[in-house]
N, C-alpha and C. Protein backbone atom coordinates (compact mmCIF):
# COMPACT_ATOMS: atom_id res chain seq x y z
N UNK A 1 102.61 113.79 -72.18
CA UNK A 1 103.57 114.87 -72.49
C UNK A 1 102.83 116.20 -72.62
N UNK A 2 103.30 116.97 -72.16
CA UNK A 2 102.87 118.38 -72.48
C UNK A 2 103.20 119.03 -73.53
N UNK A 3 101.82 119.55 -73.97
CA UNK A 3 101.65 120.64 -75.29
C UNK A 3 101.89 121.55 -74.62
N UNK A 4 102.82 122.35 -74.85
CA UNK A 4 103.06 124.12 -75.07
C UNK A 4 101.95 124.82 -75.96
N UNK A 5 101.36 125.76 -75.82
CA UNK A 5 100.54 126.79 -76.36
C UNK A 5 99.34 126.30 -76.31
N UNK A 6 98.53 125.60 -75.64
CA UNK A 6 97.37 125.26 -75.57
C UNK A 6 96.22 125.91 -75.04
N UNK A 7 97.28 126.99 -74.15
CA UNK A 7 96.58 128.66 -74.03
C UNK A 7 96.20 129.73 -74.36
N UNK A 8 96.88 130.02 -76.02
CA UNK A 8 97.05 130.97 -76.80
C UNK A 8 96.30 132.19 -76.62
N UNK A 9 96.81 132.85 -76.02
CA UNK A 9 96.14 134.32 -76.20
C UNK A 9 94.81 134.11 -75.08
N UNK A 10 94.98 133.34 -74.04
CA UNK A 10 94.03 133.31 -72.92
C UNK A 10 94.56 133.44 -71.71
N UNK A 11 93.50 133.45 -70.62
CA UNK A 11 93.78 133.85 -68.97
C UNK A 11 94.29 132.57 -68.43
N UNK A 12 95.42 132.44 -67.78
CA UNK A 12 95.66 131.91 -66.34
C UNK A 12 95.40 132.50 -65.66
N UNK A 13 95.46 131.88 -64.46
CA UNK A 13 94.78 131.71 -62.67
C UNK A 13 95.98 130.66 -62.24
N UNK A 14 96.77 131.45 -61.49
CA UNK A 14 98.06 130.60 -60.87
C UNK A 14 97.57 130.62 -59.13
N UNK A 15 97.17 129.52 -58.41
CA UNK A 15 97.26 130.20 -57.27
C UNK A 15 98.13 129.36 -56.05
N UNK A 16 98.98 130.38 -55.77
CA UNK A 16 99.99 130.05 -55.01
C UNK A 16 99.45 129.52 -53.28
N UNK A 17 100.50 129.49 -52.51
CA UNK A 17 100.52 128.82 -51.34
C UNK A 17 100.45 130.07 -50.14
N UNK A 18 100.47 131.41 -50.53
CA UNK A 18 100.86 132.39 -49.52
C UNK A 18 99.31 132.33 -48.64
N UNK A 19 99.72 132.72 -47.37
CA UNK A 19 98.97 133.02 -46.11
C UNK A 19 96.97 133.43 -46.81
N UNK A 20 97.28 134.48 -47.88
CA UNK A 20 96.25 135.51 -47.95
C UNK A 20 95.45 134.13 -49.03
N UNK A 21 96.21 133.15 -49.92
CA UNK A 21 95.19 132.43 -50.48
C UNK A 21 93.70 131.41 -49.52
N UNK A 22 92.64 131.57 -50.09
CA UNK A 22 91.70 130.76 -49.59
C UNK A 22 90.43 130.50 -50.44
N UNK A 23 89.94 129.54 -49.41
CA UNK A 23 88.62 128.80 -50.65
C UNK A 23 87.77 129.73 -51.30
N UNK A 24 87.25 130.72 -50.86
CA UNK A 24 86.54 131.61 -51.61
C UNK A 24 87.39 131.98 -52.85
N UNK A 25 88.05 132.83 -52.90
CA UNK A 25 88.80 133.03 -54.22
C UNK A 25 89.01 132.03 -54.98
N UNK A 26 89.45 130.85 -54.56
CA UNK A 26 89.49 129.47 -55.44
C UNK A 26 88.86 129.25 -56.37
N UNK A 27 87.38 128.95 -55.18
CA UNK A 27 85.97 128.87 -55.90
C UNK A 27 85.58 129.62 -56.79
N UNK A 28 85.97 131.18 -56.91
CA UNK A 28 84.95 131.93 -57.90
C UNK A 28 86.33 132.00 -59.26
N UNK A 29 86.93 131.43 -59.13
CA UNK A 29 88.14 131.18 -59.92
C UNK A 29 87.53 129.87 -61.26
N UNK A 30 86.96 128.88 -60.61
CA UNK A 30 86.54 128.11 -61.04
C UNK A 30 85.69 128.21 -62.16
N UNK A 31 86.47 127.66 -63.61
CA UNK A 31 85.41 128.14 -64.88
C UNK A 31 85.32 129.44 -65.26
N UNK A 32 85.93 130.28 -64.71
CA UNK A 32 86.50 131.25 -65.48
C UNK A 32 87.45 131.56 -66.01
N UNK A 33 88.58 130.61 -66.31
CA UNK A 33 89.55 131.04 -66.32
C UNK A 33 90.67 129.17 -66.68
N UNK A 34 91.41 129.29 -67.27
CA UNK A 34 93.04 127.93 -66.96
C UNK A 34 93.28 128.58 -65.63
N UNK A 35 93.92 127.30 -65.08
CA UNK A 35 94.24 127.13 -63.72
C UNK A 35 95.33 126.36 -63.49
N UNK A 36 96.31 126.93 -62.45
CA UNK A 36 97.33 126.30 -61.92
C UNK A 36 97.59 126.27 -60.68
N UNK A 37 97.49 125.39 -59.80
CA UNK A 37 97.67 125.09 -58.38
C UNK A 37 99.07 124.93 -58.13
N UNK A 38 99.51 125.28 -57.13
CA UNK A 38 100.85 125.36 -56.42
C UNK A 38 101.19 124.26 -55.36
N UNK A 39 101.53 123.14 -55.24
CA UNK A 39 101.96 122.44 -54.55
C UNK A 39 100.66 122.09 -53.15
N UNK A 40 100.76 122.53 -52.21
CA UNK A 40 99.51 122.04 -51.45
C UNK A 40 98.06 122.97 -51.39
N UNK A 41 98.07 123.73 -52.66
CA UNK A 41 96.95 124.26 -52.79
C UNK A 41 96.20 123.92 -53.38
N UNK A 42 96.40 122.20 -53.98
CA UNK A 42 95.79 122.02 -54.87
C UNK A 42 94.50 120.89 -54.09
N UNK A 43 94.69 121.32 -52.83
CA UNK A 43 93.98 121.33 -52.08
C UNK A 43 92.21 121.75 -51.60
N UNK A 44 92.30 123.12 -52.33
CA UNK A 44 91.61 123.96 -52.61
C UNK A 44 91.00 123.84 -53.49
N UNK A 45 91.83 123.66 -54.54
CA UNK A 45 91.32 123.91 -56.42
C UNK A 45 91.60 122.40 -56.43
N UNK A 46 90.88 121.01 -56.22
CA UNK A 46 91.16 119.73 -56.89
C UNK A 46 90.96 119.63 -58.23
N UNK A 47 90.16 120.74 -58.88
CA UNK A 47 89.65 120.47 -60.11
C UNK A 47 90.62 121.24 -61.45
N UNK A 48 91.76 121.83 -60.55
CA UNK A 48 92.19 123.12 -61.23
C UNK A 48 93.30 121.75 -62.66
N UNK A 49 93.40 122.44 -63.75
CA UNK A 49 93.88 122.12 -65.00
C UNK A 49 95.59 121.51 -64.51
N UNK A 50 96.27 122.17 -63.84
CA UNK A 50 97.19 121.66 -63.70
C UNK A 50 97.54 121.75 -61.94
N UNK A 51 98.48 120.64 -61.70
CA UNK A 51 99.21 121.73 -60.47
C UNK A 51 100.94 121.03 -60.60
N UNK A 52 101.28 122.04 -60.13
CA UNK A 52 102.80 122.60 -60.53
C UNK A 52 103.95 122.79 -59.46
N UNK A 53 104.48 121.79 -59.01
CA UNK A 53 105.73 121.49 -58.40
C UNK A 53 107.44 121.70 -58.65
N UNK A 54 108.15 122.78 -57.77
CA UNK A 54 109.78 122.49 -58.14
C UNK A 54 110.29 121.72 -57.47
N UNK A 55 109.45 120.81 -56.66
CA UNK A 55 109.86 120.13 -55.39
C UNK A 55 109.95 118.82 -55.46
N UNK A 56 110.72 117.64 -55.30
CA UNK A 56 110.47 116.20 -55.71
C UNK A 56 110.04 116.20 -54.44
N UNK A 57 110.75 115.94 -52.92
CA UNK A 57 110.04 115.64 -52.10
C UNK A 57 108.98 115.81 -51.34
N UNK A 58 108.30 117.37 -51.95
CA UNK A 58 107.04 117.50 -51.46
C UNK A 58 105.86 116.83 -52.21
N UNK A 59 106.68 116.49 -53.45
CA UNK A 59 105.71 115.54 -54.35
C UNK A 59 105.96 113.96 -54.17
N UNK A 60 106.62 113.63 -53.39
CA UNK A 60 106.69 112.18 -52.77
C UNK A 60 105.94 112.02 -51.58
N UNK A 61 105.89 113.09 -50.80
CA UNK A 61 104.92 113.39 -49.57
C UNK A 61 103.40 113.30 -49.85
N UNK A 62 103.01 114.13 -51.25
CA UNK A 62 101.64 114.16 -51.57
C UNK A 62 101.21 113.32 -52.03
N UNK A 63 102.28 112.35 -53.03
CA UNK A 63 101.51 111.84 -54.49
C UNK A 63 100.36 110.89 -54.54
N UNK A 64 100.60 110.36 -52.93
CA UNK A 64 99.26 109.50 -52.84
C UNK A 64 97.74 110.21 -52.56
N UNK A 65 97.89 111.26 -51.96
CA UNK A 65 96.36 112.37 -52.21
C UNK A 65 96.30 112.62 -53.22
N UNK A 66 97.21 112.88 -53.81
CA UNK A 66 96.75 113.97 -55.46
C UNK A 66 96.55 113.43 -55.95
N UNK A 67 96.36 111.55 -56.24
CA UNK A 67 96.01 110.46 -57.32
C UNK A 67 94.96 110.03 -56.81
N UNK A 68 94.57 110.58 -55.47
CA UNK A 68 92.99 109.66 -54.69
C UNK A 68 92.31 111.20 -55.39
N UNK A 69 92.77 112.66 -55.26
CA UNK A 69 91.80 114.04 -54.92
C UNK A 69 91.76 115.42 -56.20
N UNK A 70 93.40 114.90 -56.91
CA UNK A 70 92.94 115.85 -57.63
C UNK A 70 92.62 115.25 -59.38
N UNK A 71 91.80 116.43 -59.77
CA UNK A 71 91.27 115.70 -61.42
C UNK A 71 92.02 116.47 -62.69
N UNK A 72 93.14 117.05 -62.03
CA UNK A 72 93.97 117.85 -63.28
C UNK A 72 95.02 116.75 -63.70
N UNK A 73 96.09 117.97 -64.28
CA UNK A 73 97.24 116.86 -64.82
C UNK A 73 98.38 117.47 -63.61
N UNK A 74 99.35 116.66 -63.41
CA UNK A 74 100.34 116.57 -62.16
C UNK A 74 101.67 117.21 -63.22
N UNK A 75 102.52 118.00 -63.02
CA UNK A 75 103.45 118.65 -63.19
C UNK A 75 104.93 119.03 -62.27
N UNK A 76 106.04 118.74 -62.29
CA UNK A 76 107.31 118.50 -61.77
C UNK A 76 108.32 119.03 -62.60
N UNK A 77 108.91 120.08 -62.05
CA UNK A 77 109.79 120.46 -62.99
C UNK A 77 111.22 119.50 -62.33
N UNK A 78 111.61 119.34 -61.50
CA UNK A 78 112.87 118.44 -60.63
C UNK A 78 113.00 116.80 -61.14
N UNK A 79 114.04 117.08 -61.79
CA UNK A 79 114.62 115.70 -63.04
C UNK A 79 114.49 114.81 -62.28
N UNK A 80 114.03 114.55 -61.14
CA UNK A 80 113.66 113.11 -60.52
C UNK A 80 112.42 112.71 -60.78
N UNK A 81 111.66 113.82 -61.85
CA UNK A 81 110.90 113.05 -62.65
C UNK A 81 110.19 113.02 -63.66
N UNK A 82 111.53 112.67 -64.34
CA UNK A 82 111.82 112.71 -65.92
C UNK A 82 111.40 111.31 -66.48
N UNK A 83 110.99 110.53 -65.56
CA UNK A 83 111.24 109.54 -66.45
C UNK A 83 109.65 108.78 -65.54
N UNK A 84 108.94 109.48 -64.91
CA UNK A 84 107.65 109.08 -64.02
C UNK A 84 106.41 109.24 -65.03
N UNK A 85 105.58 107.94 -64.78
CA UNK A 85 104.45 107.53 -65.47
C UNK A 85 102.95 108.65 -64.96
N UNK A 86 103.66 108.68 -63.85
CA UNK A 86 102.43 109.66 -63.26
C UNK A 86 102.05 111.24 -63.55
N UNK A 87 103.57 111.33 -63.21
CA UNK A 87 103.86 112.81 -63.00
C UNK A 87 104.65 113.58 -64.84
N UNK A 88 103.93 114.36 -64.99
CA UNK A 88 104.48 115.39 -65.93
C UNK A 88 105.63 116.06 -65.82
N UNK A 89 106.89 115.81 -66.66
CA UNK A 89 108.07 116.48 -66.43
C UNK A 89 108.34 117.82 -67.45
N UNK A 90 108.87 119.03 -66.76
CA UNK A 90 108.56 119.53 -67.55
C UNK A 90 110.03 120.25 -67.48
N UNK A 91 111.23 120.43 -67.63
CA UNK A 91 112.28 120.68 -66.94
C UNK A 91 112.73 121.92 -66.86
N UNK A 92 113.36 122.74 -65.81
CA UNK A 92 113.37 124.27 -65.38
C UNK A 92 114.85 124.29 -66.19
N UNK A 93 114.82 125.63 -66.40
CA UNK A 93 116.43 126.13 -66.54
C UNK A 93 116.49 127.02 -65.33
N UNK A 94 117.58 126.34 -65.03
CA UNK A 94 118.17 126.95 -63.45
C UNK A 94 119.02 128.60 -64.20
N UNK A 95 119.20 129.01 -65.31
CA UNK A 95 120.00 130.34 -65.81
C UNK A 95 118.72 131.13 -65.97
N UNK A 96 117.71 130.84 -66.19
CA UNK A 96 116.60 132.13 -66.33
C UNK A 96 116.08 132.84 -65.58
N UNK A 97 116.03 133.45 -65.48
CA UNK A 97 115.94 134.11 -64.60
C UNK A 97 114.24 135.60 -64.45
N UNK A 98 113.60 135.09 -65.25
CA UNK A 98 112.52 135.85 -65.30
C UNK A 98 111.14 134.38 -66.29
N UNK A 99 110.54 135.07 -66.82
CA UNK A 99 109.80 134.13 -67.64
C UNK A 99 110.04 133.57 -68.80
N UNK A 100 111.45 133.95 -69.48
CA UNK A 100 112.21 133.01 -70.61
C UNK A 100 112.98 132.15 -70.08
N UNK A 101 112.71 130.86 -71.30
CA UNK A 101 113.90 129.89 -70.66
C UNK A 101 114.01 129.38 -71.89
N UNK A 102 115.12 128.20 -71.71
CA UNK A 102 115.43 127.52 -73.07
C UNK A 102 114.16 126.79 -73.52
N UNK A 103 114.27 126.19 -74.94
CA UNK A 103 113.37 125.67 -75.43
C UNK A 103 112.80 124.38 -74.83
N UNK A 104 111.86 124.57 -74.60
CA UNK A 104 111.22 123.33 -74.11
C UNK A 104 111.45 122.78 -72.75
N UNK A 105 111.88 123.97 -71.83
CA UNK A 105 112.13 124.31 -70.49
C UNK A 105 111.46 125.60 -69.97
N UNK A 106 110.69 125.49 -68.72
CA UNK A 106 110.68 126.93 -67.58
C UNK A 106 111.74 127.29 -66.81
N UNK A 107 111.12 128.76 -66.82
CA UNK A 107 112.30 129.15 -65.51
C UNK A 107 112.11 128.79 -64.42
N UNK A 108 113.00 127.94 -63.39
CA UNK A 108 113.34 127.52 -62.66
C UNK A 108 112.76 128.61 -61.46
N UNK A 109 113.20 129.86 -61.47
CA UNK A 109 112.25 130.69 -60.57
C UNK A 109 112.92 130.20 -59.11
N UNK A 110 113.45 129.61 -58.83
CA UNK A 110 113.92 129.27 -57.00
C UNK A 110 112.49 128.89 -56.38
N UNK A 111 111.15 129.03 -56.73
CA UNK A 111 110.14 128.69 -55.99
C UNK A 111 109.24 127.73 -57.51
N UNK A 112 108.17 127.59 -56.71
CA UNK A 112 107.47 126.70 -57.39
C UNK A 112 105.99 127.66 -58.02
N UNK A 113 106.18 129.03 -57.03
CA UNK A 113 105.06 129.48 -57.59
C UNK A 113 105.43 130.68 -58.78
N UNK A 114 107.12 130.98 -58.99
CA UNK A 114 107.81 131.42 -59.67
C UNK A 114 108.11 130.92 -61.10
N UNK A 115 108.03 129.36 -61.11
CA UNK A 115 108.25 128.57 -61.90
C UNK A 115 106.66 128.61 -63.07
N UNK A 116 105.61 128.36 -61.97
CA UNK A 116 104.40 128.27 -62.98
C UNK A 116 104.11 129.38 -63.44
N UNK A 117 104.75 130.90 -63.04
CA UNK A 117 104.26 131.61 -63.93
C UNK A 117 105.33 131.29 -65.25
N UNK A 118 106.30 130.81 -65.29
CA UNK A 118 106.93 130.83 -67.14
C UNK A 118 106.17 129.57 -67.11
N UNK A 119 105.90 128.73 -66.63
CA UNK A 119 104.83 127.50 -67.41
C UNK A 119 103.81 127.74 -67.95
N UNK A 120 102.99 129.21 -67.01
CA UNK A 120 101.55 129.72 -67.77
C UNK A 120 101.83 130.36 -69.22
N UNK A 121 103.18 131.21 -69.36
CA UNK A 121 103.74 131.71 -70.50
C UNK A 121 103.95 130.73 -71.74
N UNK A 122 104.34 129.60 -71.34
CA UNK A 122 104.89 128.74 -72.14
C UNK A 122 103.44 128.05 -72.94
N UNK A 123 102.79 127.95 -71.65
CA UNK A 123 101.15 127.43 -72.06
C UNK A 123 100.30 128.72 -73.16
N UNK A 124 100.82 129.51 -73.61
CA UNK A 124 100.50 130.34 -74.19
C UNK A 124 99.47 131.71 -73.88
N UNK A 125 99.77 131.81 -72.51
CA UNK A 125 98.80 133.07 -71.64
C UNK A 125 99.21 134.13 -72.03
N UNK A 126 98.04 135.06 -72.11
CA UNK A 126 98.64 136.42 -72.49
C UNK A 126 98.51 137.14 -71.55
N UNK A 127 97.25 136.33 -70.09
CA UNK A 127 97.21 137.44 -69.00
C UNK A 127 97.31 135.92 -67.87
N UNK A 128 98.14 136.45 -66.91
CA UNK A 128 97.90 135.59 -65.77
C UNK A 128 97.75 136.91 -64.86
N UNK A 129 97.13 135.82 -63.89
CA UNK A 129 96.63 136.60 -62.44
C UNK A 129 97.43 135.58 -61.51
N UNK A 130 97.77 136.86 -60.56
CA UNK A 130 98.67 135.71 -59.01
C UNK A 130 97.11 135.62 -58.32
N UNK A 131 97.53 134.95 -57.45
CA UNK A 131 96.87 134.98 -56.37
C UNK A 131 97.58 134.06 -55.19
N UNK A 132 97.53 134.39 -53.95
CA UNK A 132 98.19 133.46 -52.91
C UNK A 132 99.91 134.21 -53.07
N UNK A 133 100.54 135.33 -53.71
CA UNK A 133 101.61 135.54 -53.60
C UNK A 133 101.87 136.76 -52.53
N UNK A 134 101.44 135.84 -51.46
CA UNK A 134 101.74 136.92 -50.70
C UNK A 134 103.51 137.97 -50.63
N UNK A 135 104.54 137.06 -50.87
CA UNK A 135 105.82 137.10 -50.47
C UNK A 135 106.09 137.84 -48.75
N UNK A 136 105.12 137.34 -47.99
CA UNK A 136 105.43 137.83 -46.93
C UNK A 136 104.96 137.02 -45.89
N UNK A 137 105.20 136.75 -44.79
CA UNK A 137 104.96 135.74 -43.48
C UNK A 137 103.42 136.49 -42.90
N UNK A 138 102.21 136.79 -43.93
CA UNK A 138 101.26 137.47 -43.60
C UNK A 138 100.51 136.77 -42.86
N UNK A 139 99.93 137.62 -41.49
CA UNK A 139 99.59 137.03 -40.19
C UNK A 139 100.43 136.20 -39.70
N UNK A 140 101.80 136.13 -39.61
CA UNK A 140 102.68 135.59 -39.16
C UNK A 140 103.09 134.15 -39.84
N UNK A 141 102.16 133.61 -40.56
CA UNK A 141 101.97 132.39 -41.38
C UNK A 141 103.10 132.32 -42.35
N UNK A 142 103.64 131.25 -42.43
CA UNK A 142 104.43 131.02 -44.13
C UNK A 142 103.42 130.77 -45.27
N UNK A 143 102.40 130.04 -44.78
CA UNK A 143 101.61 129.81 -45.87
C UNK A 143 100.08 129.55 -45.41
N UNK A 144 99.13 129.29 -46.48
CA UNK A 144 97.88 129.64 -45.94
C UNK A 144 97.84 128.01 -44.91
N UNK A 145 98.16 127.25 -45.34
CA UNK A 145 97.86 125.70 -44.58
C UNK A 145 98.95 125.39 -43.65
N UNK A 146 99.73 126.75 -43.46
CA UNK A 146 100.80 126.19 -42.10
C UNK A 146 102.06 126.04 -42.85
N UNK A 147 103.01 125.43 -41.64
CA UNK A 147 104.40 124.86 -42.48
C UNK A 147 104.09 123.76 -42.73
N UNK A 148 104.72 122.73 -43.79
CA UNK A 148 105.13 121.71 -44.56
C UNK A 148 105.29 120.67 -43.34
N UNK A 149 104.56 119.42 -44.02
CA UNK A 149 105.58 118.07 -42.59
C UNK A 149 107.18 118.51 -42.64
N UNK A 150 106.99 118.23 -41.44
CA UNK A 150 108.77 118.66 -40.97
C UNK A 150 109.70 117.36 -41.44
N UNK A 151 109.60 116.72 -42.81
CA UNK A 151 110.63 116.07 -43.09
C UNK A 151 110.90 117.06 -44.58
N UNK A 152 110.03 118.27 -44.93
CA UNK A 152 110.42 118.08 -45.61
C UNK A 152 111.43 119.52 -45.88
N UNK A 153 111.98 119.83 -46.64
CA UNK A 153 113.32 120.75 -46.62
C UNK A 153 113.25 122.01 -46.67
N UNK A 154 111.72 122.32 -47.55
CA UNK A 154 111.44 123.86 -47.48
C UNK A 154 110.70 124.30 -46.36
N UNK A 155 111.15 124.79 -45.67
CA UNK A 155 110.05 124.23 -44.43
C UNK A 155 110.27 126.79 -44.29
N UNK A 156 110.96 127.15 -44.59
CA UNK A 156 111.18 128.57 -44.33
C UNK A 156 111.19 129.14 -45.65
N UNK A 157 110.17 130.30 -46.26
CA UNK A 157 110.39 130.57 -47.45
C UNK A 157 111.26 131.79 -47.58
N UNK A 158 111.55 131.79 -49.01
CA UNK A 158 113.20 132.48 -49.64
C UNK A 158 112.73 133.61 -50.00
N UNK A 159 111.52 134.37 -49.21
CA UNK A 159 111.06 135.89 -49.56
C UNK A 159 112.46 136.66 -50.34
N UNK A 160 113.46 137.14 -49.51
CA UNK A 160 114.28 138.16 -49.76
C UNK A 160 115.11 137.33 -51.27
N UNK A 161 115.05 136.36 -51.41
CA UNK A 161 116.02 135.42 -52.33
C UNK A 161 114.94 135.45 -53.77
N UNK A 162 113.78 135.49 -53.67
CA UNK A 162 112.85 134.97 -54.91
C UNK A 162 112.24 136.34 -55.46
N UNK A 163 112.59 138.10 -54.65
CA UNK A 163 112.05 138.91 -55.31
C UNK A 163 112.54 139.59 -56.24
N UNK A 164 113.98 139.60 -56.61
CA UNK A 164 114.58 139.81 -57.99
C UNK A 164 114.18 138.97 -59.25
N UNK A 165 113.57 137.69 -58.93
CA UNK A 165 113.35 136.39 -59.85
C UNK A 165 111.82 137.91 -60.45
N UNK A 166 110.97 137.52 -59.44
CA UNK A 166 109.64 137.92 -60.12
C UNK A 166 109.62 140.17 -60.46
N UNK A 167 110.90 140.55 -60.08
CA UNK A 167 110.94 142.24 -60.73
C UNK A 167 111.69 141.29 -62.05
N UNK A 168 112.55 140.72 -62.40
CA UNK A 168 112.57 139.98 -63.70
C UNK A 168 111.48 139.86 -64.52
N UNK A 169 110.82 139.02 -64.16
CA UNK A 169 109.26 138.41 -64.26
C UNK A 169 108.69 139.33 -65.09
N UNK A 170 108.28 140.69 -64.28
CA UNK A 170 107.64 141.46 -64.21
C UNK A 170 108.00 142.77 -66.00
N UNK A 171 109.36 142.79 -65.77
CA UNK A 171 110.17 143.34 -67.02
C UNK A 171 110.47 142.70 -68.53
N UNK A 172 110.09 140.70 -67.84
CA UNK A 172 110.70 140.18 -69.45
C UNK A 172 108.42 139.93 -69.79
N UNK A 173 107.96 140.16 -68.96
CA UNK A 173 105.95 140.28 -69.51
C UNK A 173 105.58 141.60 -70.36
N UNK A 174 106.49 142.38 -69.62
CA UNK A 174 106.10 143.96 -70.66
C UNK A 174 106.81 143.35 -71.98
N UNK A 175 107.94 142.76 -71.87
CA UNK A 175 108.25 142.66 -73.83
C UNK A 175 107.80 141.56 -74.16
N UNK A 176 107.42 141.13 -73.51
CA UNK A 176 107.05 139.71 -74.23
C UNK A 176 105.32 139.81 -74.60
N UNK A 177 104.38 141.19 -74.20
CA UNK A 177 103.34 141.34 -74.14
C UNK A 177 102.31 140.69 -73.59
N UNK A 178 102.86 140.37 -72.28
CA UNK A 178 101.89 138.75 -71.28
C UNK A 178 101.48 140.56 -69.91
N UNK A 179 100.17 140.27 -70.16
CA UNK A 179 99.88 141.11 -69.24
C UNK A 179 99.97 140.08 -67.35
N UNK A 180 100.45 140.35 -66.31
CA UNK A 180 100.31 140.11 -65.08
C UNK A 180 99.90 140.71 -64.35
N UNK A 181 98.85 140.57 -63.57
CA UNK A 181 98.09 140.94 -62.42
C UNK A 181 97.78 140.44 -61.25
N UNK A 182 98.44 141.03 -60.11
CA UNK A 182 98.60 140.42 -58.98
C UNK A 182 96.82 141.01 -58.30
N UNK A 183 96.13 139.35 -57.73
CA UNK A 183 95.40 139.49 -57.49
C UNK A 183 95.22 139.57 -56.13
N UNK A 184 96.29 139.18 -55.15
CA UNK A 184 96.65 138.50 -53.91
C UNK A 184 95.85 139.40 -53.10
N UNK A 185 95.20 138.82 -51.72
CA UNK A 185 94.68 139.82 -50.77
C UNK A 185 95.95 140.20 -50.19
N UNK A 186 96.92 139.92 -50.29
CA UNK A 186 97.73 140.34 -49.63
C UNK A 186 99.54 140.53 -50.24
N UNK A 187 100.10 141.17 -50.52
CA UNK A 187 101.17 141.03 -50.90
C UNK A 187 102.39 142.36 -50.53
N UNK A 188 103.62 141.70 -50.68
CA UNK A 188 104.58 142.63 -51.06
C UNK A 188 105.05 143.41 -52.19
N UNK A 189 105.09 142.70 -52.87
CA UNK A 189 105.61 142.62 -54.28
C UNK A 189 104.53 143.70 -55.02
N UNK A 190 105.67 144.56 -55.52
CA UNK A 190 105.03 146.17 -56.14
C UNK A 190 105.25 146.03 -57.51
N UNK A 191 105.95 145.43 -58.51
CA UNK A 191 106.35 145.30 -59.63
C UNK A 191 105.50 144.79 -60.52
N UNK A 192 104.05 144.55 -60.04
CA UNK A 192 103.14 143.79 -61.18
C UNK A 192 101.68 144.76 -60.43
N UNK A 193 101.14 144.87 -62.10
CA UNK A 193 99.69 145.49 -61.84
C UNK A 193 98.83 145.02 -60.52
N UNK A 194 97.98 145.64 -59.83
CA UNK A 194 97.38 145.02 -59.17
C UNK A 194 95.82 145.18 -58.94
N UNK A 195 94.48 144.72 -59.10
CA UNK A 195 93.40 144.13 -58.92
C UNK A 195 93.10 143.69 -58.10
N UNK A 196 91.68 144.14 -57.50
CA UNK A 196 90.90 142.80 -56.88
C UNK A 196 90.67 141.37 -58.02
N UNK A 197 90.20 140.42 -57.58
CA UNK A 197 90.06 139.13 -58.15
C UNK A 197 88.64 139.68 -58.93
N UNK A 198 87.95 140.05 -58.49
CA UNK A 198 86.42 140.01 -59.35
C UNK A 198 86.58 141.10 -60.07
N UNK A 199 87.37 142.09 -60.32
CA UNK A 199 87.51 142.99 -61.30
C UNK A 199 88.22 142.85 -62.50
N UNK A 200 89.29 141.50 -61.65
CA UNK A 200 90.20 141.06 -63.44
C UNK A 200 89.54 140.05 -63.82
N UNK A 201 88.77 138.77 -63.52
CA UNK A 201 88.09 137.92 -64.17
C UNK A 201 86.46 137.84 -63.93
């Protein structure tokens, strides 16, 4: 089961799935910092503290790598697995709409890399860093490792649909005093401070 606040007043490192994420940044990520991997990035970061899914079936697709490759704890916010020995449930509120949610729930966020930032909140961060958010088809790519096996449903991402979620995001961190810093080599998204990676950690 997951402890809430086991972060208190420390750095996350969320790193998402966009085009601009890659192993170098990963790597110098490593040991500096809590860490949260995004669905097939955890690829990259095997070692990272958590990684963090809104997806059941992309986590039925993986679950046999991530129990041979990665050494964190496995996380699912999608009530199909609420009741799994493996996997960490942690359940979204589909009404929140920025980084508050009900008690003992994240915001749901419409994405998965939306979701772990109220999980890093909840974990008690006072600063997360993006990285990998691109929100854009950069170099033509959806994501840094390609599209998804084609069985599975997200296969086109919800750019225009998920950037009101994170200007939310961005407005409920100023009151809530969670500093965010977008580290991404690459991004759209104007609503959060922005850094190179070796200047914020």
């Amino acid at each position: 089961m997951i402890q809430f606040g086991r972060w208190e007043g420390e750095t996350a490192v969320i790193m998402a799935s966009g085009p601009s994420m890659c192993k170098e940044d990963a790597d110098y990520v490593r040991g500096r910092a809590n860490t949260i991997v995004i669905n097939t990035t955890f690829r990259l970061a095997p070692w990272a503290d958590f990684l963090y899914s809104n997806d059941h079936d992309w986590m039925e697709v993986h679950l046999n790598e991530i129990g041979r490759t990665f050494q964190g704890e496995v996380v699912c916010g999608h009530p199909a697995y609420s009741r799994d020995r493996v996997v960490d449930h942690v359940p979204f509120d589909k009404e929140a709409c920025g980084l508050k949610a009900a008690k003992g729930h994240i915001a749901w966020g419409m994405n998965s890399g939306a979701a772990a930032m109220s999980f890093a909140h909840k974990m008690g961060a006072k600063r997360i860093i993006m990285l990998g958010y691109d929100q854009d088809w950069t170099g033509g790519r959806p994501r840094w490792h390609g599209r998804h096996p084609g069985q599975l449903q997200n296969q086109k991402p919800g750019f225009h649909r998920w950037a009101g979620w994170f200007e939310q995001a961005a407005l409920d961190a100023k009151e809530l005093g969670v500093e965010i810093i977008n580290c991404s080599r690459e991004t759209t998204l104007t609503c959060f401070d922005r850094l190179a990676l070796m200047d914020a950690i």
